[in-house]
PDB file of N, CA and C in Angstrom:
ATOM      1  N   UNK A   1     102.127  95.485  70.850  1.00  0.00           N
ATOM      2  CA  UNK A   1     102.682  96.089  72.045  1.00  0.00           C
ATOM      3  C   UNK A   1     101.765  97.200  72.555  1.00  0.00           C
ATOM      4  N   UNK A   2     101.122  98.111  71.628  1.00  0.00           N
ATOM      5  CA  UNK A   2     100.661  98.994  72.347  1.00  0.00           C
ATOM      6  C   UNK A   2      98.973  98.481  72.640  1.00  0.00           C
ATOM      7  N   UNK A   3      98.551  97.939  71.972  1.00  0.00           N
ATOM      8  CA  UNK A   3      97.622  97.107  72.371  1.00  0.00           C
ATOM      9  C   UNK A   3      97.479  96.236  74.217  1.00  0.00           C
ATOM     10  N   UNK A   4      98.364  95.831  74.236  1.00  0.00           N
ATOM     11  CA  UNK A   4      98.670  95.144  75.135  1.00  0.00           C
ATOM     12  C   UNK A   4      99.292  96.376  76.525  1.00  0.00           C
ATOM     13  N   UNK A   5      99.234  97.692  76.231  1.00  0.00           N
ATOM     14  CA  UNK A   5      99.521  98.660  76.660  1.00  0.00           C
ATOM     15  C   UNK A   5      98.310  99.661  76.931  1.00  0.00           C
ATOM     16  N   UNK A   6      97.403  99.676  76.210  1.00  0.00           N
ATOM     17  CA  UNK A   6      96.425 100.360  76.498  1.00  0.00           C
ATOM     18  C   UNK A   6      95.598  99.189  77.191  1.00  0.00           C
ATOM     19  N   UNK A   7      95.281  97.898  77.260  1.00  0.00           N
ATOM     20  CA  UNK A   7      94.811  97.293  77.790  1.00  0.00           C
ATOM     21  C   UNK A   7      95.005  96.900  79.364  1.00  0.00           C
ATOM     22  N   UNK A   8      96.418  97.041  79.638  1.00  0.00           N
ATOM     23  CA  UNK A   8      96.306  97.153  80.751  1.00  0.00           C
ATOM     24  C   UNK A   8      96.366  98.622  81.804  1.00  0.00           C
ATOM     25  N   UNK A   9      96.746  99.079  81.232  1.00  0.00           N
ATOM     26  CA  UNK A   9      95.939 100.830  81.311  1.00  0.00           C
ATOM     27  C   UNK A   9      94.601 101.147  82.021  1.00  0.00           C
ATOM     28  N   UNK A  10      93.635 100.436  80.677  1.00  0.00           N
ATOM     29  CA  UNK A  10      92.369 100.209  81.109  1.00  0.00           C
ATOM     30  C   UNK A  10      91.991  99.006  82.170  1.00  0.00           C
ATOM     31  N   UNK A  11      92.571  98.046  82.028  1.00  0.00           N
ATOM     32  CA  UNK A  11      92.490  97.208  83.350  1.00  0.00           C
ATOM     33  C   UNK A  11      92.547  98.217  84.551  1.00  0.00           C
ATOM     34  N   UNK A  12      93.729  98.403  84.678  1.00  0.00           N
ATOM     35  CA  UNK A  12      94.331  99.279  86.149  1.00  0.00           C
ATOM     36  C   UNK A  12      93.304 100.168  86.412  1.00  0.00           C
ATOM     37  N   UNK A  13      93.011 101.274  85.184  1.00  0.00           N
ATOM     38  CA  UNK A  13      92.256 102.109  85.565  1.00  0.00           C
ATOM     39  C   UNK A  13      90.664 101.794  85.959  1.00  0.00           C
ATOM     40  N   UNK A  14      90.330 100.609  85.963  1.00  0.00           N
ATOM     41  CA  UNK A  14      88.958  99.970  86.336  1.00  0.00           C
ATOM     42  C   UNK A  14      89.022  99.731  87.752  1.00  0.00           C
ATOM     43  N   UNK A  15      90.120  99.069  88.087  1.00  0.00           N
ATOM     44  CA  UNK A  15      89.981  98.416  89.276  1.00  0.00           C
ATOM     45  C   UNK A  15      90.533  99.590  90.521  1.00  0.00           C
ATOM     46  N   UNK A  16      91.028 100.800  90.032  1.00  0.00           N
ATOM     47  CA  UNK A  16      91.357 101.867  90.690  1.00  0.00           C
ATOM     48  C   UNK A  16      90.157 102.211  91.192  1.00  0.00           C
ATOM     49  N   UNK A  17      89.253 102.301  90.070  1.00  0.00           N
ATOM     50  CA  UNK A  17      87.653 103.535  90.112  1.00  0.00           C
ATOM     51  C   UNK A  17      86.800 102.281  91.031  1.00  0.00           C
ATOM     52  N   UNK A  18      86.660 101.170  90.456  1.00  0.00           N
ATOM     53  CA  UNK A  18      85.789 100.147  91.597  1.00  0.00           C
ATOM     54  C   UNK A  18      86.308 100.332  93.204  1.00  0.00           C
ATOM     55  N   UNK A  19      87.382 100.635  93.197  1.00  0.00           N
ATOM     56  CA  UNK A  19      88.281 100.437  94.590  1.00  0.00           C
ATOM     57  C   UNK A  19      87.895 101.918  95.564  1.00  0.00           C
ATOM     58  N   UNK A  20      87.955 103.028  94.274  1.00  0.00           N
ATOM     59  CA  UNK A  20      87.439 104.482  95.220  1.00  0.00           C
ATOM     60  C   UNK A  20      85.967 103.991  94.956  1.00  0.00           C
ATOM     61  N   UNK A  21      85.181 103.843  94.802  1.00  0.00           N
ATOM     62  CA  UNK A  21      83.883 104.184  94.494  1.00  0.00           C
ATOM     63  C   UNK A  21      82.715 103.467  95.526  1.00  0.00           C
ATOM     64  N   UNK A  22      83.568 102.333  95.996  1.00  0.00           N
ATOM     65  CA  UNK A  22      82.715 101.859  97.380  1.00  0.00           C
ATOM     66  C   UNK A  22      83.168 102.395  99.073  1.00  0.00           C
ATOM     67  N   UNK A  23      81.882 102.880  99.489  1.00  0.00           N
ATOM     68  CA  UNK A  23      82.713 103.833 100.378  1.00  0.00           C
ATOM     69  C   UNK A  23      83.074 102.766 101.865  1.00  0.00           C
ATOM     70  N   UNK A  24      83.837 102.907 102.607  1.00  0.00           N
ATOM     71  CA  UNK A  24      83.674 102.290 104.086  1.00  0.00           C
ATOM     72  C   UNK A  24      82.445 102.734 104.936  1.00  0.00           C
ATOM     73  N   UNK A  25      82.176 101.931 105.343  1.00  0.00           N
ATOM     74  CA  UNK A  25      81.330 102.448 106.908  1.00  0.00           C
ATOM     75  C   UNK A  25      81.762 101.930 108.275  1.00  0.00           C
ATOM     76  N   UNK A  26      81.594 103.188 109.284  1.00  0.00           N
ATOM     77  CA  UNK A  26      81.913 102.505 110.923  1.00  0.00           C
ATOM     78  C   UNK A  26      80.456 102.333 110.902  1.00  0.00           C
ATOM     79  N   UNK A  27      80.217 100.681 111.854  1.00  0.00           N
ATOM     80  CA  UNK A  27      79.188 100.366 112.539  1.00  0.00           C
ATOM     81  C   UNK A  27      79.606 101.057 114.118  1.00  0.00           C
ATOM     82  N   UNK A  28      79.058 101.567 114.844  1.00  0.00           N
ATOM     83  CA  UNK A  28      79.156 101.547 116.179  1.00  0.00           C
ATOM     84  C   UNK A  28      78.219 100.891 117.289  1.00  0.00           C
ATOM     85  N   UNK A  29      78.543 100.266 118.073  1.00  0.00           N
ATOM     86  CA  UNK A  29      77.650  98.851 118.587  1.00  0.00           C
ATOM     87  C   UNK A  29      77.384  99.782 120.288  1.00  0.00           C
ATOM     88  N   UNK A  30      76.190  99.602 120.442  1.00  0.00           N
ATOM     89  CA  UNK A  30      75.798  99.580 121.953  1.00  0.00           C
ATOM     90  C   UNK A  30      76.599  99.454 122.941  1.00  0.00           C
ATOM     91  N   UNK A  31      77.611  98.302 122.871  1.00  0.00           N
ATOM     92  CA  UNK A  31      78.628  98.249 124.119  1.00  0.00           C
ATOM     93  C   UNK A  31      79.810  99.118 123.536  1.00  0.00           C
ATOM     94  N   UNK A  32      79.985 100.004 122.867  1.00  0.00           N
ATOM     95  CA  UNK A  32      81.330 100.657 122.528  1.00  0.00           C
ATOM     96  C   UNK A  32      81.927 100.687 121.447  1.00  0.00           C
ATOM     97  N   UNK A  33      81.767  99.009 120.853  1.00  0.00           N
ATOM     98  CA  UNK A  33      83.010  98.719 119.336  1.00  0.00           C
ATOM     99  C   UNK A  33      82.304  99.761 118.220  1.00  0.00           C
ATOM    100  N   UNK A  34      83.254  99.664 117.897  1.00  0.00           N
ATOM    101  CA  UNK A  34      83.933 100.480 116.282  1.00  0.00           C
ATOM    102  C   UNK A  34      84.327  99.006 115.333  1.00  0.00           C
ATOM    103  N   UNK A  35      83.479  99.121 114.808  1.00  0.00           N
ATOM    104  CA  UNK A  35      83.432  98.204 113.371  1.00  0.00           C
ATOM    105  C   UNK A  35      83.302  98.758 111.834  1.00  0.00           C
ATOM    106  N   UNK A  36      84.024  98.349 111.686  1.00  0.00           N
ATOM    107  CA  UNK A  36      84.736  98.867 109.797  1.00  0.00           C
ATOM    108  C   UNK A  36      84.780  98.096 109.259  1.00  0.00           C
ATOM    109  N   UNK A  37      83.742  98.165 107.757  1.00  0.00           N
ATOM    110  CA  UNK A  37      83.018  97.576 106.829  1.00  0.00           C
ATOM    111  C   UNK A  37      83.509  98.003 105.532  1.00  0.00           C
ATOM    112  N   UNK A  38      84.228  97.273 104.610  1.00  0.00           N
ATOM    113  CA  UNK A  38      84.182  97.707 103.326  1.00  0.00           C
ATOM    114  C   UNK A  38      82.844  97.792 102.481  1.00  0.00           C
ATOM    115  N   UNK A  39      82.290  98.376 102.421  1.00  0.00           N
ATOM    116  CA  UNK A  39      81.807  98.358 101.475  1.00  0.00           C
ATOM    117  C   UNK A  39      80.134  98.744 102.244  1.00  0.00           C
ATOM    118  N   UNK A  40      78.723  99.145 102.018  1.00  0.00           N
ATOM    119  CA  UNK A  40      77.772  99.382 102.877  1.00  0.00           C
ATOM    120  C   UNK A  40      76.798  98.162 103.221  1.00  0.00           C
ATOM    121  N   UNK A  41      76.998  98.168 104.944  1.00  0.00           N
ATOM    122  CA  UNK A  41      76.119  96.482 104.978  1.00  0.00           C
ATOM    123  C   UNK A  41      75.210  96.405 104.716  1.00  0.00           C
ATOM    124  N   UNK A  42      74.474  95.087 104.856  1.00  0.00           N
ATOM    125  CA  UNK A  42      73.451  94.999 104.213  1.00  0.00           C
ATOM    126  C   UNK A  42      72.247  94.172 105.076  1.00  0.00           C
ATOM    127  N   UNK A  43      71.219  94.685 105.196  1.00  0.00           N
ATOM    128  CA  UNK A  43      69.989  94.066 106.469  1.00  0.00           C
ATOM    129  C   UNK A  43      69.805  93.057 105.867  1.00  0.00           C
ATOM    130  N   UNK A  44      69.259  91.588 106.451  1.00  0.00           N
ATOM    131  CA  UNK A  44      68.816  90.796 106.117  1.00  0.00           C
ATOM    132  C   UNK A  44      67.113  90.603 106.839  1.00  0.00           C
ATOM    133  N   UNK A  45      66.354  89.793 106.412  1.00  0.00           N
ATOM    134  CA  UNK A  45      65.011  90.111 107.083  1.00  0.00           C
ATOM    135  C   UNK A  45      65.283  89.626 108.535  1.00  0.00           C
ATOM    136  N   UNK A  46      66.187  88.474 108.328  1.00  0.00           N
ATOM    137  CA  UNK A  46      66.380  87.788 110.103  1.00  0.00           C
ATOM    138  C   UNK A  46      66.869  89.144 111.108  1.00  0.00           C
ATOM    139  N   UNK A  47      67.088  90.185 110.094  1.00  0.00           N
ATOM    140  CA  UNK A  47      67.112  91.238 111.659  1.00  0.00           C
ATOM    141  C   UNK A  47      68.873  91.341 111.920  1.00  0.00           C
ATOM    142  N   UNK A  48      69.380  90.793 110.810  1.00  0.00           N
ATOM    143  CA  UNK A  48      70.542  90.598 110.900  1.00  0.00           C
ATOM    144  C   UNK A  48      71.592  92.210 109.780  1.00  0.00           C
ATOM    145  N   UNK A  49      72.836  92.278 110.081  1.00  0.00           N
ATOM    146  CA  UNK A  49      73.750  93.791 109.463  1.00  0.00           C
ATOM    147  C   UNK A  49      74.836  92.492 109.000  1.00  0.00           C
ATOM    148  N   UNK A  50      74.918  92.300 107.507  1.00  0.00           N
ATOM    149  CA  UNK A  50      75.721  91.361 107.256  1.00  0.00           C
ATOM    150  C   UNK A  50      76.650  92.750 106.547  1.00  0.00           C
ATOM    151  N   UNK A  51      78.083  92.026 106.640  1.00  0.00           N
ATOM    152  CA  UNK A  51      79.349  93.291 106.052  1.00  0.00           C
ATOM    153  C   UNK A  51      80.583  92.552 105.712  1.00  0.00           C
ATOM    154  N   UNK A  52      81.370  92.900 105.331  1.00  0.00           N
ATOM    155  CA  UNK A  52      82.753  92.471 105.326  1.00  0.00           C
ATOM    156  C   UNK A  52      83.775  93.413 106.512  1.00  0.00           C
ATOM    157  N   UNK A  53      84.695  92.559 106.490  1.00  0.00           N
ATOM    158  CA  UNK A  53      85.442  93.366 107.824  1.00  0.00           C
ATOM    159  C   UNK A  53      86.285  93.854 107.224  1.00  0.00           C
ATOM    160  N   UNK A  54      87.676  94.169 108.025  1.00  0.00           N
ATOM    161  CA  UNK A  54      88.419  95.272 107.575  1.00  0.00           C
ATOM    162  C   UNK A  54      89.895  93.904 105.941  1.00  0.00           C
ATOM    163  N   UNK A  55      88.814  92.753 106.596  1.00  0.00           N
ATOM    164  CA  UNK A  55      89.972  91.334 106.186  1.00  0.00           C
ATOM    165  C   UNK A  55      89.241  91.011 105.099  1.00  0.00           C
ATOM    166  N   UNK A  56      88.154  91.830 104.791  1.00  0.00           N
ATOM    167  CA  UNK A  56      87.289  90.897 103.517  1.00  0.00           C
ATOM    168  C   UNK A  56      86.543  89.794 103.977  1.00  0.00           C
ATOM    169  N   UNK A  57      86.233  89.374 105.187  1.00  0.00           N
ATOM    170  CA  UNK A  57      85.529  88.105 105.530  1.00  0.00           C
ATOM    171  C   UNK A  57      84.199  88.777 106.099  1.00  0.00           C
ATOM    172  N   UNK A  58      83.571  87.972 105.643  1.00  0.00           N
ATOM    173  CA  UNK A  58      81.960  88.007 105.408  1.00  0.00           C
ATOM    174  C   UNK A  58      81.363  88.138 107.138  1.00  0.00           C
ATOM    175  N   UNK A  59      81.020  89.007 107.554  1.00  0.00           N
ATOM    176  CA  UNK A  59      80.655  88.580 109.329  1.00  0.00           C
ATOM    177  C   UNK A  59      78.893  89.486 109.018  1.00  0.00           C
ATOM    178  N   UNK A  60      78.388  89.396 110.520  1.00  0.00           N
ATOM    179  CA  UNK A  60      76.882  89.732 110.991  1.00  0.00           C
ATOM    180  C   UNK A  60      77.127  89.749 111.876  1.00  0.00           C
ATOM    181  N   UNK A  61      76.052  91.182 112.106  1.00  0.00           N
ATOM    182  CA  UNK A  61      75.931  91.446 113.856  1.00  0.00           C
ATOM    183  C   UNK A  61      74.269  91.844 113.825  1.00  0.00           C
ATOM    184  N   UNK A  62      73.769  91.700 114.990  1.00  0.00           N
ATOM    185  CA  UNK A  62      72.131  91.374 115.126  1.00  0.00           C
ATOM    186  C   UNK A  62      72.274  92.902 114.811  1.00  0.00           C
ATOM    187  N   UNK A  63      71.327  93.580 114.082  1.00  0.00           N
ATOM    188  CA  UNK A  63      70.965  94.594 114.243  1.00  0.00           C
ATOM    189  C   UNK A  63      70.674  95.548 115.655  1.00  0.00           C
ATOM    190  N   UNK A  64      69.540  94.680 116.404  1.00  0.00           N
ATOM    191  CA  UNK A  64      69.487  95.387 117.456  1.00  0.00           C
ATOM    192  C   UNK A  64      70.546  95.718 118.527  1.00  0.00           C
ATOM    193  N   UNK A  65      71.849  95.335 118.204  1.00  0.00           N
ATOM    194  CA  UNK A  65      73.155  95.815 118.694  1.00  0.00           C
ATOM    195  C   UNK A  65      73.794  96.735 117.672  1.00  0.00           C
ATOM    196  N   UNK A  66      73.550  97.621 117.160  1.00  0.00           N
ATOM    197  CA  UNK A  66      74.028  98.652 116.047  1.00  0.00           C
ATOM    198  C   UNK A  66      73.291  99.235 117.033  1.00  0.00           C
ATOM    199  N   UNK A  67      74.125 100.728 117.249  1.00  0.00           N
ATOM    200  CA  UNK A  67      74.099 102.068 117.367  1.00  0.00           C
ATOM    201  C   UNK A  67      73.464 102.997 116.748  1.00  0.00           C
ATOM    202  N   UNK A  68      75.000 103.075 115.862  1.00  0.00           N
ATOM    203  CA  UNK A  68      74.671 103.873 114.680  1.00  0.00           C
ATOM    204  C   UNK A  68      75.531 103.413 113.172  1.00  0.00           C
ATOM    205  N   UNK A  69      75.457 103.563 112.239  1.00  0.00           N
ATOM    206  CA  UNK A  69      75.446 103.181 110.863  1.00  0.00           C
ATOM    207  C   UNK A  69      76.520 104.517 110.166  1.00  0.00           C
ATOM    208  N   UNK A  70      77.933 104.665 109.977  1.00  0.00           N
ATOM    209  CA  UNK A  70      78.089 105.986 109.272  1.00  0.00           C
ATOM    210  C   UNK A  70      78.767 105.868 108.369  1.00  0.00           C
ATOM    211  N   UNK A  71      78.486 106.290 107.107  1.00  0.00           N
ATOM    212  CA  UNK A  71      79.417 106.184 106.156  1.00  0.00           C
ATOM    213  C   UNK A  71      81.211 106.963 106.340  1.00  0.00           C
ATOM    214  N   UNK A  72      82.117 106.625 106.320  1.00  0.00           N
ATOM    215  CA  UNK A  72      83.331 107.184 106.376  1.00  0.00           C
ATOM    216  C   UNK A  72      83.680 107.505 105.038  1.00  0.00           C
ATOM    217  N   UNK A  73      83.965 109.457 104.898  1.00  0.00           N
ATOM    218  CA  UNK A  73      84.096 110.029 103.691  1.00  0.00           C
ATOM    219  C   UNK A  73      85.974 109.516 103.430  1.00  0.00           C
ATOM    220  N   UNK A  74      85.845 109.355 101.868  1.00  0.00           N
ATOM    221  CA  UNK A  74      87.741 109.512 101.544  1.00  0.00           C
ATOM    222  C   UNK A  74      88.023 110.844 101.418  1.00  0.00           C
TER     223      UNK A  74
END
């Protein structure tokens, strides 16, 4: 029992610290949008800002439509 008690303890407490520890970022795009990224995107050589959205799904936006890049503090 307590085995099975400290184990999930330590589970929980893993997936708490992975969960604070990646920060968000707003992309802000040339024409206006506000885009929110879990986690910090990532350039590809094609010139491309690959990220996850606010849904977890994998998207890209051309770089040369980024603004600006900001990390959002918790």
């Amino acid at each position: 029992m307590k085995k099975t008690l400290v184990t999930g303890v330590l589970v929980g407490m893993s997936l708490f610290l992975s969960a604070c520890s990646s920060s968000n970022y707003a992309i802000h795009t040339n024409d206006g949008r506000t885009i929110v990224s879990q986690g910090k995107p990532q350039e590809s050589e094609a010139g491309l800002l690959g990220y996850k959205d606010a849904n977890g799904v994998k998207q890209q936006i051309n770089k040369a439509d980024v603004k600006e890049l900001v990390e959002i503090k918790h």
